[in-house]
C-alpha atoms as a PDB file:
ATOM      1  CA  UNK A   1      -5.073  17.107   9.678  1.00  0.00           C
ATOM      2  CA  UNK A   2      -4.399  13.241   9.754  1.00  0.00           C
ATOM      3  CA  UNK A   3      -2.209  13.637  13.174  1.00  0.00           C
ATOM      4  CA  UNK A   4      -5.256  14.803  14.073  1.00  0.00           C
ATOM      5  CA  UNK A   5      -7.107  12.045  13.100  1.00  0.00           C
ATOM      6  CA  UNK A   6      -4.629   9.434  14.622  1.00  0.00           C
ATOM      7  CA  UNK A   7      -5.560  11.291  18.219  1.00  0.00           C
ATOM      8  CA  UNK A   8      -9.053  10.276  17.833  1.00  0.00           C
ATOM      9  CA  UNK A   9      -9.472   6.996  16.512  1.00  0.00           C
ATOM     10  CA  UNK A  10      -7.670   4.412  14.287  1.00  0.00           C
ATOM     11  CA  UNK A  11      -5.800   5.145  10.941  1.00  0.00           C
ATOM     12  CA  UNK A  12      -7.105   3.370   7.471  1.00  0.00           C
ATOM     13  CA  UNK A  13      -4.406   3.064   4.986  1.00  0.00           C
ATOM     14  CA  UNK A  14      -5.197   1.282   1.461  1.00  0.00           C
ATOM     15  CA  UNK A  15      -2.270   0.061  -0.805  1.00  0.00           C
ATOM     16  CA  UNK A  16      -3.366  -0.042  -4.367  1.00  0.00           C
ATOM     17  CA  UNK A  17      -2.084  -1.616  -7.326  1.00  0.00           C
ATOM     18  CA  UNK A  18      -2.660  -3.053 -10.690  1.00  0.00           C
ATOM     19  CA  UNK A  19      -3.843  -6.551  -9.850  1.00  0.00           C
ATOM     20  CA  UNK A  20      -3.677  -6.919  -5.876  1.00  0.00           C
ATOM     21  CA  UNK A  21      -1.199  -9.832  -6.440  1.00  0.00           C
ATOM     22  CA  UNK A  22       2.094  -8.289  -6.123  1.00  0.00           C
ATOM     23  CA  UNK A  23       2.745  -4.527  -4.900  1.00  0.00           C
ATOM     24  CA  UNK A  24       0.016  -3.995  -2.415  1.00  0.00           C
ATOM     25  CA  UNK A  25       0.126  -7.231  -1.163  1.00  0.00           C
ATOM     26  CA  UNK A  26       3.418  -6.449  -0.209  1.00  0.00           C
ATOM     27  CA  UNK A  27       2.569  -3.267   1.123  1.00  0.00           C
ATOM     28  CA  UNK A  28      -0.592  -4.095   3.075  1.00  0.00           C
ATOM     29  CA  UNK A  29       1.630  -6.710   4.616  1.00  0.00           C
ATOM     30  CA  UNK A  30       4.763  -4.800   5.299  1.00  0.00           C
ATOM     31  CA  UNK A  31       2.775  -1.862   6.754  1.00  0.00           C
ATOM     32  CA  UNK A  32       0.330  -4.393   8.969  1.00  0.00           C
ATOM     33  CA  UNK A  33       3.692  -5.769  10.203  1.00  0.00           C
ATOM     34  CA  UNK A  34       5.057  -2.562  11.145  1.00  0.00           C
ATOM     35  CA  UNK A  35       2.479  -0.995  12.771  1.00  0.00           C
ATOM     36  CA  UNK A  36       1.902  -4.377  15.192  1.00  0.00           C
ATOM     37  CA  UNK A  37       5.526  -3.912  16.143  1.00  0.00           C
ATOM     38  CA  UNK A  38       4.673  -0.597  16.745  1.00  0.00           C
ATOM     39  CA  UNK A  39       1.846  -0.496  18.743  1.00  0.00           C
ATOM     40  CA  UNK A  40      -0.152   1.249  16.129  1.00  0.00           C
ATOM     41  CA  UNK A  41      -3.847   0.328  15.886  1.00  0.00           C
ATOM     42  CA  UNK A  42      -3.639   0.879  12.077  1.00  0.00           C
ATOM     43  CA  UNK A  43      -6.263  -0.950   9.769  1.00  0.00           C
ATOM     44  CA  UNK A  44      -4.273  -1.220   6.653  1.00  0.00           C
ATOM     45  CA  UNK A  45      -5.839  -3.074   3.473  1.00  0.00           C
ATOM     46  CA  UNK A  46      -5.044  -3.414  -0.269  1.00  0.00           C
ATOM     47  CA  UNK A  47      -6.681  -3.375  -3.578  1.00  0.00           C
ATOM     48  CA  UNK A  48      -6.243  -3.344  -7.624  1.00  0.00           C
ATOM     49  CA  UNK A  49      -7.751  -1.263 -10.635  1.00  0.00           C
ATOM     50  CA  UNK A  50      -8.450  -3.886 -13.030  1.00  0.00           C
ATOM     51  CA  UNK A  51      -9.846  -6.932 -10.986  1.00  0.00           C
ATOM     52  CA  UNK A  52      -8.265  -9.271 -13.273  1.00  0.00           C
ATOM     53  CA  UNK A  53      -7.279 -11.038 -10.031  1.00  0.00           C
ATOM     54  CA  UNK A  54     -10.129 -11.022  -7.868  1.00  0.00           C
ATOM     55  CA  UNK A  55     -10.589 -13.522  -5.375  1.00  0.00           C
ATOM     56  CA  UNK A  56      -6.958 -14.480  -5.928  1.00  0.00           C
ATOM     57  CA  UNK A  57      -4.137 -14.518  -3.048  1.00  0.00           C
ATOM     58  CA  UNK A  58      -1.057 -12.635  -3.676  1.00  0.00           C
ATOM     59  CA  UNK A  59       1.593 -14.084  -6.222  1.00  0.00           C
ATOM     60  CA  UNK A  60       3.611 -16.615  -5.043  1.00  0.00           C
ATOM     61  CA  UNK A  61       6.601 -14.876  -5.209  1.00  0.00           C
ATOM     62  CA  UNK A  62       4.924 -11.776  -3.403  1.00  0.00           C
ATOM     63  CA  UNK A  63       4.156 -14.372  -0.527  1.00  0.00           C
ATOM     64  CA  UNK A  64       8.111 -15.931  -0.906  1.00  0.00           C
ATOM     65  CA  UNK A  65       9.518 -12.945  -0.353  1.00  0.00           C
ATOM     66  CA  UNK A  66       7.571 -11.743   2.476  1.00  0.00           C
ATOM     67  CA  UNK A  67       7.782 -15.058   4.154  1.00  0.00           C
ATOM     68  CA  UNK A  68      11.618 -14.341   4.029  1.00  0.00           C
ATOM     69  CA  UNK A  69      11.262 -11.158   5.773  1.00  0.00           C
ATOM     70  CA  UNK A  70       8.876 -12.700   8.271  1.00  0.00           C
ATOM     71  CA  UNK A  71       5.802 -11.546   7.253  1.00  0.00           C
ATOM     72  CA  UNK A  72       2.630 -13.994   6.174  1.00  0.00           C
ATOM     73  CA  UNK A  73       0.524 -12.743   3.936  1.00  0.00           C
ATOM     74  CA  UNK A  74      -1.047 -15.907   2.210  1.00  0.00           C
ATOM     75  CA  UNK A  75      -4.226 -15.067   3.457  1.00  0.00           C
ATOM     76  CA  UNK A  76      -4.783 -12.013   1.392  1.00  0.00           C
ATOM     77  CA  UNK A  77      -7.291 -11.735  -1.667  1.00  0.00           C
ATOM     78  CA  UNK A  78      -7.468  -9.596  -4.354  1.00  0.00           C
ATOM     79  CA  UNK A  79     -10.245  -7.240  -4.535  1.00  0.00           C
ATOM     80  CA  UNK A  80     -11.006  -4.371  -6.521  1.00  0.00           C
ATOM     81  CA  UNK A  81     -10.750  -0.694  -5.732  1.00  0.00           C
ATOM     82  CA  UNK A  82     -13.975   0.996  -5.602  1.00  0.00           C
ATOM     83  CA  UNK A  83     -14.932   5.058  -5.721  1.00  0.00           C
ATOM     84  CA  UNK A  84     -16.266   4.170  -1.828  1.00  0.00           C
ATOM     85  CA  UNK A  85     -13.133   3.328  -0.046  1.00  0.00           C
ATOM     86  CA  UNK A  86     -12.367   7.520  -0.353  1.00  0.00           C
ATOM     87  CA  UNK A  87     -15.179   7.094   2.472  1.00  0.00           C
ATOM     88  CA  UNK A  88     -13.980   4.446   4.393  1.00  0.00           C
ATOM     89  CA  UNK A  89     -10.011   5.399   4.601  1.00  0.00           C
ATOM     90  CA  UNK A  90      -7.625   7.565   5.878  1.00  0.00           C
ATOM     91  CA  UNK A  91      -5.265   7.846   3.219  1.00  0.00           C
ATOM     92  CA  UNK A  92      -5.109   6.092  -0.555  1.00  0.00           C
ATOM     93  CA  UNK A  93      -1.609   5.077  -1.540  1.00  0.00           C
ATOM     94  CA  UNK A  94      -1.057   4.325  -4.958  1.00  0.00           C
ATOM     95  CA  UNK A  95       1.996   2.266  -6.042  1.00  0.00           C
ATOM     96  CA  UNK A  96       2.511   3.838  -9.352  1.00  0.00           C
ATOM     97  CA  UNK A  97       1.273   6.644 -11.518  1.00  0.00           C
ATOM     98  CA  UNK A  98      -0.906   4.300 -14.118  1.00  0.00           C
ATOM     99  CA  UNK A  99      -2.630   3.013 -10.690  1.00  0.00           C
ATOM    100  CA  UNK A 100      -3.167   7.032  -9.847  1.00  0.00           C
ATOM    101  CA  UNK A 101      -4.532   7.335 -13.099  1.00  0.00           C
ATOM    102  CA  UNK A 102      -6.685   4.379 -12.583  1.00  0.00           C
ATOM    103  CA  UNK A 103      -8.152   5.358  -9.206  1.00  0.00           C
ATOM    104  CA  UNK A 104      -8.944   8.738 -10.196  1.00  0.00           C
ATOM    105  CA  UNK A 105     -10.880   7.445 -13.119  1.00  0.00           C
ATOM    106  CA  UNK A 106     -12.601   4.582 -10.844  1.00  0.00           C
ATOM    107  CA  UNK A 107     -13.070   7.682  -8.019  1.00  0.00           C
ATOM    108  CA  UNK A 108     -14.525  10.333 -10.240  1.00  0.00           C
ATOM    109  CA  UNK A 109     -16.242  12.884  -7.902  1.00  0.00           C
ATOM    110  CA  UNK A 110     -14.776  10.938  -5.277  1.00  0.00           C
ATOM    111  CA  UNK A 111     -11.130  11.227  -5.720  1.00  0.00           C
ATOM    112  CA  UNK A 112      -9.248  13.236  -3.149  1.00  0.00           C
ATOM    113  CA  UNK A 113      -6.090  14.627  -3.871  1.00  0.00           C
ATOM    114  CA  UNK A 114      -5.733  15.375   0.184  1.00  0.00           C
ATOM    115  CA  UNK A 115      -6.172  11.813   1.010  1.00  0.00           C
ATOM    116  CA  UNK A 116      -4.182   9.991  -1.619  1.00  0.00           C
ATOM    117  CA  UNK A 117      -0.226  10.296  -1.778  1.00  0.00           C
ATOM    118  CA  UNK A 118       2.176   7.315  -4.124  1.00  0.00           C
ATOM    119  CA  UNK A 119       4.056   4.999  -1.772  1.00  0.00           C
ATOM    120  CA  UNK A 120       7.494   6.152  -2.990  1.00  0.00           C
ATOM    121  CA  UNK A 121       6.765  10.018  -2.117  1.00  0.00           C
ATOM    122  CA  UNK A 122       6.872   9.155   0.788  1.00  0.00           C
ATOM    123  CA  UNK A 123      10.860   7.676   0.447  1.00  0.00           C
ATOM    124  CA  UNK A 124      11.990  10.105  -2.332  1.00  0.00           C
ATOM    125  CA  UNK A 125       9.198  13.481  -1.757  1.00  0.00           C
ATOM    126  CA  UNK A 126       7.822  14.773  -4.781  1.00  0.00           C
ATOM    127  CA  UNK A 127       9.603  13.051  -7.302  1.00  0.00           C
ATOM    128  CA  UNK A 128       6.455  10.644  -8.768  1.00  0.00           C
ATOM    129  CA  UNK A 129       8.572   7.970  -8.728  1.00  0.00           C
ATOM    130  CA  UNK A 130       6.866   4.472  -9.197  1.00  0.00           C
ATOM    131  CA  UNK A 131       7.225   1.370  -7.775  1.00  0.00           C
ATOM    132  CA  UNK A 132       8.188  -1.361  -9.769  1.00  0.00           C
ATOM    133  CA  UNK A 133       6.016  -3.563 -11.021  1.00  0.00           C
ATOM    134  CA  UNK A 134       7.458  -7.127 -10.473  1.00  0.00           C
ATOM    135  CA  UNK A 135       4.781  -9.127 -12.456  1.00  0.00           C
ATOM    136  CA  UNK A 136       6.077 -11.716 -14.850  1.00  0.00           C
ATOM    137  CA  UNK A 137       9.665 -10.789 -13.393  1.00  0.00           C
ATOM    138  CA  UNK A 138      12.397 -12.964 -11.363  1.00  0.00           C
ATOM    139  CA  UNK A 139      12.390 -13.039  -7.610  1.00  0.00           C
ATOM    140  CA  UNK A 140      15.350 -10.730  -7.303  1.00  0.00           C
ATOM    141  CA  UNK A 141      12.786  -7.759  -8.571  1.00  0.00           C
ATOM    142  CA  UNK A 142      10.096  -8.892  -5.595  1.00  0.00           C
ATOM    143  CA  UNK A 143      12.986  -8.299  -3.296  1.00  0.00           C
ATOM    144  CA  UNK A 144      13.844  -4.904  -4.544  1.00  0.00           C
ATOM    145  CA  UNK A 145      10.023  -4.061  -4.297  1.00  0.00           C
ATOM    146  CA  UNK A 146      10.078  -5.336  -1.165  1.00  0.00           C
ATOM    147  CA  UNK A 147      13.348  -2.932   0.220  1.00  0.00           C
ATOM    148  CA  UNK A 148      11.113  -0.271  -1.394  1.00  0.00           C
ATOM    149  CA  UNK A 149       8.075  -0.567   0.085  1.00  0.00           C
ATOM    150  CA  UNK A 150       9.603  -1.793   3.124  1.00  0.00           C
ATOM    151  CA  UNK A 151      11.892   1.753   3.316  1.00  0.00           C
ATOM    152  CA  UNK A 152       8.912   3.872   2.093  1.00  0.00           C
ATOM    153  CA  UNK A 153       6.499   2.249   4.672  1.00  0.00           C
ATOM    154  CA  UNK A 154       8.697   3.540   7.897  1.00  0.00           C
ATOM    155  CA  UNK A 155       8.411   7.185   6.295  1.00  0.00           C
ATOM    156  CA  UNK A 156       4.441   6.897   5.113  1.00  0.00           C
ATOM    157  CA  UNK A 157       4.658   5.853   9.723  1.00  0.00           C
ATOM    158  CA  UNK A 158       7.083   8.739  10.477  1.00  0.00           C
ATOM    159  CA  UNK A 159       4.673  10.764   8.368  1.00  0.00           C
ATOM    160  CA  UNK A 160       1.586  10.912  10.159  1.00  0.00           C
ATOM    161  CA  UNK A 161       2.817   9.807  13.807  1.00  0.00           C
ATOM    162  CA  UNK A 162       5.441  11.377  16.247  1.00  0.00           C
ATOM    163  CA  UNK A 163       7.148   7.760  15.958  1.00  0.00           C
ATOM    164  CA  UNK A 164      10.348   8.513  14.603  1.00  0.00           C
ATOM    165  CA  UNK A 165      11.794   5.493  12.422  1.00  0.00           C
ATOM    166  CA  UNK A 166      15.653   5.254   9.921  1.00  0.00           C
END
């Protein structure tokens, strides 16, 4: 169905975490990256389930460790996931199962199994795995988080294009 979709027009991808400060930050900017070197004509954006963080740009460590890897994603802010953005995207990618949890909650008759899918399915299939949460951590776990996402990101693009990536 969303090979389909990708024929037709432009894919909408939402990363969602916790806060929008350190996962989908990463993600939003890893995947943005990707699909510019790409070619793709991907809108990718990010949000959190508890909006402690609104407003906010991504940690500073989040933005470190991107920066190392090339990417820039100072210019980020936090916002909130809301039961709407089922409407206005493709596909929903939680980062971990609490953030699942969260969404389907925030979605109620909203929530579509069909449309959501957690970021490391897509690197290790049907195993639920999470991705860590790096919050209040030291820089050496936003670089595993970044290898992650980074790794689960080429898949998520292998996934729903003919693009074939490692």
């Amino acid at each position: 169905m969303l090979l389909h979709l990708l024929e037709n027009r432009t894919m909408k991808v939402l990363m969602v975490c916790l806060g929008n400060i350190c996962r989908s930050p990463l993600a939003e900017g890893i995947l943005q990256h990707k699909c510019e070197q790409l070619g793709l004509d991907w809108q990718v954006d990010s949000a959190g389930t508890n909006g402690y963080h609104h407003g906010e740009p991504p940690h500073c460590l989040s933005q470190r460790v991107a920066k190392l890897n090339g990417i820039d994603i100072s210019k980020q802010e936090s916002r909130p996931f809301r039961s709407s953005d089922y409407a206005d995207f493709d596909l929903i990618v939680p980062m971990a199962n609490d953030v699942l949890e969260d969404i389907q909650q925030i979605s109620r008759q909203h929530f579509s199994a069909s449309k959501t899918k957690l970021m490391l399915d897509f690197l290790f299939p049907e195993t639920g795995m999470d991705v860590p949460d790096p919050w209040s951590k030291s820089e050496a776990a936003y670089h595993e988080v970044f290898d992650l996402i980074d790794k689960a990101c080429d898949k998520l693009i292998q996934a729903y294009t003919s693009i074939k990536q490692p």
